[in-house]
C-alpha atoms as a PDB file:
ATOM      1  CA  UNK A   1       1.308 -10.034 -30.921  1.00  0.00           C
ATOM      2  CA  UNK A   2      -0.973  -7.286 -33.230  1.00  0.00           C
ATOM      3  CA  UNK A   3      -0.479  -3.554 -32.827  1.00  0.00           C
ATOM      4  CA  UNK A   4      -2.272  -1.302 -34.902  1.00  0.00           C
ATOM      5  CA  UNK A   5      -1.224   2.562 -34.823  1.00  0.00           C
ATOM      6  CA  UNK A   6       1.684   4.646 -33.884  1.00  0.00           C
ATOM      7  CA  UNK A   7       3.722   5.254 -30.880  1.00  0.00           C
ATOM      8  CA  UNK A   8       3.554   1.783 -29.560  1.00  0.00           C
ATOM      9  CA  UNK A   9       6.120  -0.261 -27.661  1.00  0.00           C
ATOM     10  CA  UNK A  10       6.953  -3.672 -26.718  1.00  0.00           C
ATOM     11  CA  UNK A  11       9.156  -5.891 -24.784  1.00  0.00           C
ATOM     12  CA  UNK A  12       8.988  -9.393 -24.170  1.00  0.00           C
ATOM     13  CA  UNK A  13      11.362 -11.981 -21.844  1.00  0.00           C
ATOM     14  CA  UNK A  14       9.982 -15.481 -21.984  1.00  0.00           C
ATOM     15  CA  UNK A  15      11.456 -18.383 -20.445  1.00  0.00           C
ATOM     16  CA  UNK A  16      10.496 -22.142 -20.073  1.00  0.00           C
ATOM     17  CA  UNK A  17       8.164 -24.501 -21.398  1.00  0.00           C
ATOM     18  CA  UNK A  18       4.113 -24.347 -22.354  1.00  0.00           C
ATOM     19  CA  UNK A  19       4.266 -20.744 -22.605  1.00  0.00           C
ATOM     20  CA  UNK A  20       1.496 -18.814 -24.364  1.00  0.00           C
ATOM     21  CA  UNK A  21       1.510 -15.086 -24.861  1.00  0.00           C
ATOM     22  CA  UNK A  22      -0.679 -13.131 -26.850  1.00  0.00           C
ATOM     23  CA  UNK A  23      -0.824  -9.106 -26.980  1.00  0.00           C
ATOM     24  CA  UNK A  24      -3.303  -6.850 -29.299  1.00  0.00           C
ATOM     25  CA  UNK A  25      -3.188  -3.621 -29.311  1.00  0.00           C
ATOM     26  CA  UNK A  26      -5.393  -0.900 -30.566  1.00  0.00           C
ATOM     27  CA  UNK A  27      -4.608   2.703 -30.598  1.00  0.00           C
ATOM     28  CA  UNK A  28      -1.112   4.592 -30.136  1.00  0.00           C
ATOM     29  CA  UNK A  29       1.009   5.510 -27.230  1.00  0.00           C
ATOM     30  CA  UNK A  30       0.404   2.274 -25.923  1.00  0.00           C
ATOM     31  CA  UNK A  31       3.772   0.509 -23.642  1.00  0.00           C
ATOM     32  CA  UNK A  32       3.900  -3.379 -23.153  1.00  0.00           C
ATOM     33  CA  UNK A  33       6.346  -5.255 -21.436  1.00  0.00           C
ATOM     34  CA  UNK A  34       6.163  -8.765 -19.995  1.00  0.00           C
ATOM     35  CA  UNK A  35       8.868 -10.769 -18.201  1.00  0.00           C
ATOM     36  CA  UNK A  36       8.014 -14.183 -17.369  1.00  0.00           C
ATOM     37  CA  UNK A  37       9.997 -16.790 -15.733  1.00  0.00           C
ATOM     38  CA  UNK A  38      13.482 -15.946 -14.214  1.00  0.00           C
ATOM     39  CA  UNK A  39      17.194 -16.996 -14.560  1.00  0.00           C
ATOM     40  CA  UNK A  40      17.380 -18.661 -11.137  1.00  0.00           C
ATOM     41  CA  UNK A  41      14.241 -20.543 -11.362  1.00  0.00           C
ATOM     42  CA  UNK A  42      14.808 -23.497 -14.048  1.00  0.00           C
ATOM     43  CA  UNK A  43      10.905 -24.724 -13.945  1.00  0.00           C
ATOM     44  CA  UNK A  44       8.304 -22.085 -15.758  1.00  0.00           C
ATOM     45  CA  UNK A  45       5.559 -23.840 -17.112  1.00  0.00           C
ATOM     46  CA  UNK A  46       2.231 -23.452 -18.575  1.00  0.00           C
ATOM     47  CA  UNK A  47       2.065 -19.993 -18.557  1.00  0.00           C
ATOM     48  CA  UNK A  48      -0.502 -18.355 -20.086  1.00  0.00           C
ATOM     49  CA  UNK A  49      -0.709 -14.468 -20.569  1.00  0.00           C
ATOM     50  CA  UNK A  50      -3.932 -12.722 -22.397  1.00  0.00           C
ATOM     51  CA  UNK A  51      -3.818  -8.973 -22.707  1.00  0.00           C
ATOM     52  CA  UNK A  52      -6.055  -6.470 -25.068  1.00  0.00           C
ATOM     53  CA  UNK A  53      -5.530  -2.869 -24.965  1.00  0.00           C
ATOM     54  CA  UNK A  54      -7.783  -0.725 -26.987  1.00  0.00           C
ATOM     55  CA  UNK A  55      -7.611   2.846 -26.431  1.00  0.00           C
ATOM     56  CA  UNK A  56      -4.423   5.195 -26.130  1.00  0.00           C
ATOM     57  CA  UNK A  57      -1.788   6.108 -23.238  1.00  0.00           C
ATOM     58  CA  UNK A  58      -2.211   2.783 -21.795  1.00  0.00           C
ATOM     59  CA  UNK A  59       1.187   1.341 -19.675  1.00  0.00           C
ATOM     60  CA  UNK A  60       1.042  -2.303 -18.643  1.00  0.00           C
ATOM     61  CA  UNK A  61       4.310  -3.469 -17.341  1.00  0.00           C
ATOM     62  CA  UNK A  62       4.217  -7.399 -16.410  1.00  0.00           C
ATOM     63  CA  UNK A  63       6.741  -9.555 -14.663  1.00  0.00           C
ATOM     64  CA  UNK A  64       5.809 -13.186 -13.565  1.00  0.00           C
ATOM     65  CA  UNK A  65       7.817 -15.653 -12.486  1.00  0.00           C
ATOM     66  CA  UNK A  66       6.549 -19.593 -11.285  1.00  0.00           C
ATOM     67  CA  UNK A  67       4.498 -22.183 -13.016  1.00  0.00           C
ATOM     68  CA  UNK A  68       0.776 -22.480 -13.670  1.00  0.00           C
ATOM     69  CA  UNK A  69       0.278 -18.669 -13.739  1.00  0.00           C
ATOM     70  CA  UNK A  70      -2.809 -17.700 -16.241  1.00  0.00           C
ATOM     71  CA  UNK A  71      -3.344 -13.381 -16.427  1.00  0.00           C
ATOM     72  CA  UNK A  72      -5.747 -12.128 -18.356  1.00  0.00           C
ATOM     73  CA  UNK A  73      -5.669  -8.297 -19.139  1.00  0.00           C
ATOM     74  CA  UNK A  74      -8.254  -6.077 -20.509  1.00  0.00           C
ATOM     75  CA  UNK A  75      -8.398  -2.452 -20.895  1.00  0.00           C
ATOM     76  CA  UNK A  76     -10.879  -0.018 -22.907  1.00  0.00           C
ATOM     77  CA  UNK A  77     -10.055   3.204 -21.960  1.00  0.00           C
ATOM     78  CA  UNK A  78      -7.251   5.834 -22.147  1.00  0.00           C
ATOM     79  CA  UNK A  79      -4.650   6.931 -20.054  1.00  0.00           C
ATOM     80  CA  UNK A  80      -4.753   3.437 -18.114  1.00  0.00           C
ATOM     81  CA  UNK A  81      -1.421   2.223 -15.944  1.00  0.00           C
ATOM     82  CA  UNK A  82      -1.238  -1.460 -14.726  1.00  0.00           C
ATOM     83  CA  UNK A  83       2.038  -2.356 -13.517  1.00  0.00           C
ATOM     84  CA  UNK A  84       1.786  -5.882 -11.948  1.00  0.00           C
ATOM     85  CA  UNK A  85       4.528  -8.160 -10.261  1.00  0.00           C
ATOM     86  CA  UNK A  86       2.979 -11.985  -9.609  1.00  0.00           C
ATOM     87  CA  UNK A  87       5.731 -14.793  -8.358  1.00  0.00           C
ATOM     88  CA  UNK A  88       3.797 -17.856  -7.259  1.00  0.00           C
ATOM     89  CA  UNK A  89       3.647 -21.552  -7.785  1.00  0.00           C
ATOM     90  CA  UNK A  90       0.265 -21.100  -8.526  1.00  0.00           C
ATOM     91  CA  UNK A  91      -1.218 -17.663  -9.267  1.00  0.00           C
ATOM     92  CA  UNK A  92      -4.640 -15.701 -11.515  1.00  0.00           C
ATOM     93  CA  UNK A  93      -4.732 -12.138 -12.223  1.00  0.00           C
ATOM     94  CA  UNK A  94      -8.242 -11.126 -14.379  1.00  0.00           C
ATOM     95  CA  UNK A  95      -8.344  -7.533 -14.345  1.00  0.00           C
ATOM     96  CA  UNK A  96     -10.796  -5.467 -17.076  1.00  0.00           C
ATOM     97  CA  UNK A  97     -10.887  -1.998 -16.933  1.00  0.00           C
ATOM     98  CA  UNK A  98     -13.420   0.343 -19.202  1.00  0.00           C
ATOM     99  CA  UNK A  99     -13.039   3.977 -18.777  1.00  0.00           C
ATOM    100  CA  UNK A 100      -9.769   6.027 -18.600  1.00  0.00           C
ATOM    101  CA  UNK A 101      -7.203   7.692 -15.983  1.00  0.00           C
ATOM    102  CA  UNK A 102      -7.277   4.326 -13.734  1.00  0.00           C
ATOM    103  CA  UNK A 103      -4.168   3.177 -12.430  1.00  0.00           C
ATOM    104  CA  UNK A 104      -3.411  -0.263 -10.551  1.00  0.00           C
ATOM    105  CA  UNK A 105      -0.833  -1.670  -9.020  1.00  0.00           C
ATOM    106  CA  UNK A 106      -0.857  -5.447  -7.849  1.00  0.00           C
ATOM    107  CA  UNK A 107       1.609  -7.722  -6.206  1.00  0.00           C
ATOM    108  CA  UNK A 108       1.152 -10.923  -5.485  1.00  0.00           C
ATOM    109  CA  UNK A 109       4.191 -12.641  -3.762  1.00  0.00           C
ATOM    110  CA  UNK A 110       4.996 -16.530  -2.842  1.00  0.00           C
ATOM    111  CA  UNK A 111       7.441 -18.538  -5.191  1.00  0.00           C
ATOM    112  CA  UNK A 112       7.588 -22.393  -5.233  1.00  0.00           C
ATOM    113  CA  UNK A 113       5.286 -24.537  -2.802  1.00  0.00           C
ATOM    114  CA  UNK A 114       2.814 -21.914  -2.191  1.00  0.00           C
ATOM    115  CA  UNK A 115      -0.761 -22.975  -2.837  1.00  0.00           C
ATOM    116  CA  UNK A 116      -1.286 -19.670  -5.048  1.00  0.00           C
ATOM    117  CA  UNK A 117      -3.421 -17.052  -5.414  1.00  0.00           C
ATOM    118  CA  UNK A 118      -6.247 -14.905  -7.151  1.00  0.00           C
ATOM    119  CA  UNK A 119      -6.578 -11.898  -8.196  1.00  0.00           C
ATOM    120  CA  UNK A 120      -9.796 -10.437 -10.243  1.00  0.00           C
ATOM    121  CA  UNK A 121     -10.467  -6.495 -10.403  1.00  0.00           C
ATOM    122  CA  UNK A 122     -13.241  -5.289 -12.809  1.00  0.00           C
ATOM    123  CA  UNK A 123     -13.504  -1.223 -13.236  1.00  0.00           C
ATOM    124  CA  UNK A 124     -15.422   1.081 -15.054  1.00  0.00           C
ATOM    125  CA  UNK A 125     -15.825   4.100 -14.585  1.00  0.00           C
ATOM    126  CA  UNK A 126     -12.749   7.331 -14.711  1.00  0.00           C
ATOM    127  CA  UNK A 127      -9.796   8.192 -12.528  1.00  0.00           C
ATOM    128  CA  UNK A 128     -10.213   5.019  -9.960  1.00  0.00           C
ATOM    129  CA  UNK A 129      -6.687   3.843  -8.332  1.00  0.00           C
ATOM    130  CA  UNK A 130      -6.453   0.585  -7.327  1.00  0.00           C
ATOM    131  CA  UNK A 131      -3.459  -0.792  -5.274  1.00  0.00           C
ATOM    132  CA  UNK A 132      -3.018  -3.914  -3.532  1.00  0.00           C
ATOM    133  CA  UNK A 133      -0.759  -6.503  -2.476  1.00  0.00           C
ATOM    134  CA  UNK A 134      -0.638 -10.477  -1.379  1.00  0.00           C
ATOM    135  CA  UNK A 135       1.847 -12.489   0.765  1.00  0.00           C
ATOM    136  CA  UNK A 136       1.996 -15.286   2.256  1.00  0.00           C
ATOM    137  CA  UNK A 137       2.164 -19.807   1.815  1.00  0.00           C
ATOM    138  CA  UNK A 138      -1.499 -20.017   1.842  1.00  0.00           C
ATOM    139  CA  UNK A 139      -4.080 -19.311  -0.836  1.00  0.00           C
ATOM    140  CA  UNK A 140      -5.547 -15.985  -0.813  1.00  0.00           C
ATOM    141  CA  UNK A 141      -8.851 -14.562  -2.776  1.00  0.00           C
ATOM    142  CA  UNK A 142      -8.717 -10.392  -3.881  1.00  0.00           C
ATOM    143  CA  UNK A 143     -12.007  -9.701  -5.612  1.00  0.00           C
ATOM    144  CA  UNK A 144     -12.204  -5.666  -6.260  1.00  0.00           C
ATOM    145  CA  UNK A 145     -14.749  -4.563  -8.252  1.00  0.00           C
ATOM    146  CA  UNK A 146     -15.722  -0.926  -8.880  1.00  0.00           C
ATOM    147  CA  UNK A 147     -18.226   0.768 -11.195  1.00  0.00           C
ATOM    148  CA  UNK A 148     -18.159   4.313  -9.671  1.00  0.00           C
ATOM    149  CA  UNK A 149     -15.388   7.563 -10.362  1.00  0.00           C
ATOM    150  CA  UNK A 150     -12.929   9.134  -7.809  1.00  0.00           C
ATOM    151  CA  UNK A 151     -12.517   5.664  -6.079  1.00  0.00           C
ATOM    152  CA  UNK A 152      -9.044   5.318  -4.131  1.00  0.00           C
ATOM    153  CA  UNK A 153      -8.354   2.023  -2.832  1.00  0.00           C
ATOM    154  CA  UNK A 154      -5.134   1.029  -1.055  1.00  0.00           C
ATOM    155  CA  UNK A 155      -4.363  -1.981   0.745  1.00  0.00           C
ATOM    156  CA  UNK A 156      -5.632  -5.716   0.862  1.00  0.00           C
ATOM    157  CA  UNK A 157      -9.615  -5.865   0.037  1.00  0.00           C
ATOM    158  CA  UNK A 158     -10.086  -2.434   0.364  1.00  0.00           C
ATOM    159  CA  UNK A 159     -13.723  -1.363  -0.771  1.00  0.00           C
ATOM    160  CA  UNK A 160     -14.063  -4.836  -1.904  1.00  0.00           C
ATOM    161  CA  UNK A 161     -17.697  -5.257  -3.033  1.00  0.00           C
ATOM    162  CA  UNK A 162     -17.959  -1.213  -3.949  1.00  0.00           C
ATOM    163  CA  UNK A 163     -20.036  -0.951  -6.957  1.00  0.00           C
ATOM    164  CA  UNK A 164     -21.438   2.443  -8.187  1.00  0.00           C
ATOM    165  CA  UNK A 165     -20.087   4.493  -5.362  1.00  0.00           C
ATOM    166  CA  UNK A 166     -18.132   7.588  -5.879  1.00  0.00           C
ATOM    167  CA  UNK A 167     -15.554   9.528  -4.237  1.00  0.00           C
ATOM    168  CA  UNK A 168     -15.165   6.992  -1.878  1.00  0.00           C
ATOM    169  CA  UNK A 169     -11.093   6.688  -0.187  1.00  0.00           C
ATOM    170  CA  UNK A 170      -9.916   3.685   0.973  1.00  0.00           C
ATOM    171  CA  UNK A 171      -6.461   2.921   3.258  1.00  0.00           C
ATOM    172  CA  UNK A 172      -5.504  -0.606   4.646  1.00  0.00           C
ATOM    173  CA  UNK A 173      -6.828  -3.952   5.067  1.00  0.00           C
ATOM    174  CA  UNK A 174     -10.737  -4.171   4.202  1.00  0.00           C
ATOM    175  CA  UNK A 175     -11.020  -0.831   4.892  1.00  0.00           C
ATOM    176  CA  UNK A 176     -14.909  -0.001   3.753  1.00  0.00           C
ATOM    177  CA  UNK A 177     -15.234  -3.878   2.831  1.00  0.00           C
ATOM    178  CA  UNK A 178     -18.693  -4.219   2.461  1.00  0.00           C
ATOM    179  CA  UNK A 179     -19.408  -0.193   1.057  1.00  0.00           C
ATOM    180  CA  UNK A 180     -22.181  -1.179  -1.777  1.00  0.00           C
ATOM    181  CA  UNK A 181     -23.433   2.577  -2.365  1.00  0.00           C
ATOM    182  CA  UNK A 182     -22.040   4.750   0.314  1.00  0.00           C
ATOM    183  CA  UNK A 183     -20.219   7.563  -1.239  1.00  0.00           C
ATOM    184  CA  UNK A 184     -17.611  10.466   0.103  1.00  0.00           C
ATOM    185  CA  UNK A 185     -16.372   7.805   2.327  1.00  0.00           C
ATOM    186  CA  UNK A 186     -12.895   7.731   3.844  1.00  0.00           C
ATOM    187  CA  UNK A 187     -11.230   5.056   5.874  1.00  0.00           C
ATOM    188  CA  UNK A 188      -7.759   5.297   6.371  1.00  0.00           C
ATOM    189  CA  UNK A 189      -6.905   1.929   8.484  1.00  0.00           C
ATOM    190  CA  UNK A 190      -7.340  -1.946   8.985  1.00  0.00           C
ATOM    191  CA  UNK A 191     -11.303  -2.181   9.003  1.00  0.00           C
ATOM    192  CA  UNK A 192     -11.826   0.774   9.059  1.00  0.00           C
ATOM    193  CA  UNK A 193     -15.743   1.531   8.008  1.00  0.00           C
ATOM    194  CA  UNK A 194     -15.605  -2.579   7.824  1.00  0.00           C
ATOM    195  CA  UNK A 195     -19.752  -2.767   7.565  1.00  0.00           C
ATOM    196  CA  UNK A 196     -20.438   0.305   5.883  1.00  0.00           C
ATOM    197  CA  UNK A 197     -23.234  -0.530   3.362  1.00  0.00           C
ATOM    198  CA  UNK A 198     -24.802   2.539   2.194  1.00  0.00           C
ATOM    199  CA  UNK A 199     -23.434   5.450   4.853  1.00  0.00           C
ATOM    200  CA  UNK A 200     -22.672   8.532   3.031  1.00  0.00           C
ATOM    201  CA  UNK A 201     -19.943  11.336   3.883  1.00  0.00           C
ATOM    202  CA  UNK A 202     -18.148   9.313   6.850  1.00  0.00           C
ATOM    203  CA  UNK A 203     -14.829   9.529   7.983  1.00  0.00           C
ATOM    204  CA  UNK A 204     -12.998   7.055   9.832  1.00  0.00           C
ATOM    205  CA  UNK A 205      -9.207   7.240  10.826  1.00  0.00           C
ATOM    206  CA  UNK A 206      -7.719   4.631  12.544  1.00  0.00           C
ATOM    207  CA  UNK A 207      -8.132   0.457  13.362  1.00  0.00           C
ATOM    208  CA  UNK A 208     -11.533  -0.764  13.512  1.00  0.00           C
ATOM    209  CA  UNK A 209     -12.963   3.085  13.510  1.00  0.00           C
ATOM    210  CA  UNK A 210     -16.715   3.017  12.986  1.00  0.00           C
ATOM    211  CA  UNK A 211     -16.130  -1.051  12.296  1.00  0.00           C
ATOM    212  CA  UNK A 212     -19.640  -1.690  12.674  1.00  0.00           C
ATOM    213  CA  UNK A 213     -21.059   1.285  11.134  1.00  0.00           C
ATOM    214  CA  UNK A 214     -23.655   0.056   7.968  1.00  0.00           C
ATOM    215  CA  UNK A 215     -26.251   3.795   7.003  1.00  0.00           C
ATOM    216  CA  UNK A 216     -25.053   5.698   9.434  1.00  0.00           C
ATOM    217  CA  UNK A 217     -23.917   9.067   7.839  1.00  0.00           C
ATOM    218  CA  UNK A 218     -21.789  12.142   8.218  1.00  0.00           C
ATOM    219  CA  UNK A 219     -19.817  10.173  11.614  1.00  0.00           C
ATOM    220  CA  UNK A 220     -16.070  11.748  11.920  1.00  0.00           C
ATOM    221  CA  UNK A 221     -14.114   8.966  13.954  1.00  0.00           C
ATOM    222  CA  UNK A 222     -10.349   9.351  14.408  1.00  0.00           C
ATOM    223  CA  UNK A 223      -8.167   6.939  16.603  1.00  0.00           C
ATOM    224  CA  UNK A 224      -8.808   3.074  16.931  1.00  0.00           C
ATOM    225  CA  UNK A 225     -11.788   1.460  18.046  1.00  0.00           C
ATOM    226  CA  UNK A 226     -13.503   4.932  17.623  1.00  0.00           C
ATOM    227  CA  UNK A 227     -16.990   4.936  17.284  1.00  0.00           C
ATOM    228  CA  UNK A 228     -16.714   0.872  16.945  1.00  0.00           C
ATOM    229  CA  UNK A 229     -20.122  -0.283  17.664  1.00  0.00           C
ATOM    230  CA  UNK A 230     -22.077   2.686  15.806  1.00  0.00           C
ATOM    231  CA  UNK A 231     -24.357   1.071  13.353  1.00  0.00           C
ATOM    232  CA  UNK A 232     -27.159   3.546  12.043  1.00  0.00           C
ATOM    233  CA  UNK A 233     -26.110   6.859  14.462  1.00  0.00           C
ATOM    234  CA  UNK A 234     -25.433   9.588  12.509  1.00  0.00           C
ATOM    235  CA  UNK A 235     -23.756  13.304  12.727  1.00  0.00           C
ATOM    236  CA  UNK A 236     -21.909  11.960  15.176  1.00  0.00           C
ATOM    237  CA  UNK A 237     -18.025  13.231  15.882  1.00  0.00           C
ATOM    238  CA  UNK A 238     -15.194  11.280  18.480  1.00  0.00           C
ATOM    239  CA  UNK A 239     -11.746  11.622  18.941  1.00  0.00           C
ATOM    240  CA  UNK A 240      -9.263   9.491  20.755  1.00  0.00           C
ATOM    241  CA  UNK A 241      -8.689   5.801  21.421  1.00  0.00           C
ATOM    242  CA  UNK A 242     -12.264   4.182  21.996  1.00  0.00           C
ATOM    243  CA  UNK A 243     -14.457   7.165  22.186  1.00  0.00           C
ATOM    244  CA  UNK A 244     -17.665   6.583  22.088  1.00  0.00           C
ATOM    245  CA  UNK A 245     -17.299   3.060  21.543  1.00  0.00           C
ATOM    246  CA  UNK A 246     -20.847   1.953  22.571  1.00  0.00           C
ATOM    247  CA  UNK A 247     -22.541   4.213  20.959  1.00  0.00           C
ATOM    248  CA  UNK A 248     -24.806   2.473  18.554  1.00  0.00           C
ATOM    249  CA  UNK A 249     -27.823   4.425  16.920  1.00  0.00           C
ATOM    250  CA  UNK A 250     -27.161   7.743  18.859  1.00  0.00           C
ATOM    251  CA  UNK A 251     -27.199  10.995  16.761  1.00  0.00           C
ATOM    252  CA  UNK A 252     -25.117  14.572  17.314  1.00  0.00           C
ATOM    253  CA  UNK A 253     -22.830  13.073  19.736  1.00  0.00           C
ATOM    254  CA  UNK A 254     -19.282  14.345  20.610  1.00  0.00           C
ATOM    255  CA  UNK A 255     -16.674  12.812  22.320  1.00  0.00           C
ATOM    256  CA  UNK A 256     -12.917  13.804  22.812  1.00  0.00           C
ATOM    257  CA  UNK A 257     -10.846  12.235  24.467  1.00  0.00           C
ATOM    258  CA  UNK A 258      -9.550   8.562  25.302  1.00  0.00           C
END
């Protein structure tokens, strides 16, 4: 553990065997605190924990709890919050943030016999929010990675392969998965704006709204299954439970109603 200015805090609760933490920290008004291992599990091992910090306001809060679990940390920045909770037999955070004003929040949940998990979120950029969480026996892959500003993403692969976008809003389970450089997006729902690849300025509010939707631009969909099948229309606006669900590459449409 290195700290080097003023205004920095730490905490640490280690317990078990084979564990390796190591903490620098550059800058002031810095906050570290790591729990790993817990009372009522007798078997923490290997645990490795990496984290850097250089820049100032940063708050990284840690607590893991299992065996095998390697995190690696990395911020450059100010004004960064990470607060992450990982139990699993098997788990691996590596999450690198340059910029400032980002704050995630991961979970990843499972505790002895689950087959583990990964976790890897690379940022850059200023005020992104990243928050996401994992359940469940089997092993599951969360890959965010994000180069833009004004990003919000919420939920389980939520604007998973974004990239330079900006302004781009993100709300439930691969909602905008694929977005690569669509920006002013929002999709508030599971798959919502699924195949959006470069669309700009479209909004999509509810399950599977504009799904299939890739360059179309400036679409308004609200209620599931709205505007599903729309690909490249544009300017297009439905409301209500499948309108205009065939619609594919027609422009300046509007539909209300179910």
């Amino acid at each position: 553990m290195t700290q080097t200015g003023n205004g920095n805090g730490a905490q640490y609760n280690i317990q078990g065997n084979n564990n390796s933490y190591t903490s620098t920290v550059t800058g002031h008004g810095n906050l570290t605190s790591l729990t790993i291992g817990d009372v009522n599990n007798a078997l923490n091992l290997r645990n490795t924990i990496t984290e850097t910090i250089t820049g100032d306001n940063n708050l990284i809060l840690q607590q893991l709890v299992g065996n095998d679990i390697t995190s690696t940390v990395a911020i450059t920045g100010n004004l960064n919050q990470i607060t992450k909770e990982l139990k699993s037999s098997n788990g691996t955070s590596d999450i690198t943030v340059t910029g400032n004003s980002n704050v995630l929040n991961i979970q990843q949940v499972d505790v002895a016999g689950a087959n583990g998990h990964y976790l890897k979120e690379v940022i850059a950029g200023n005020f992104n929010s990243i928050t996401t969480q994992q359940q469940g026996t089997n092993d599951t892959t969360v890959d965010i990675r994000t180069t833009g500003s004004n990003n919000t993403a919420v939920g389980n692969q939520a604007l998973y392969t974004n990239t330079t976008t900006s302004s781009n809003t993100a709300v439930g389970f691969q909602a905008a998965y694929t977005n690569s450089s669509g920006d002013s997006l929002t999709a508030i729902g599971s798959q919502a704006l699924y195949s959006n690849t470069t669309g700009t300025g479209n909004s999509a509010i509810g399950r599977n709204a504009l799904n299939k939707n890739t360059t179309g631009q400036v679409n308004t969909a609200v209620g599931n299954s709205v505007l599903l099948n729309n690909t490249t229309g544009s300017n297009n606006c439905a409301f209500g439970q499948v309108a205009l669900l065939n619609n594919t590459t027609g422009v300046q449409n509007t539909a209300i109603g179910f």
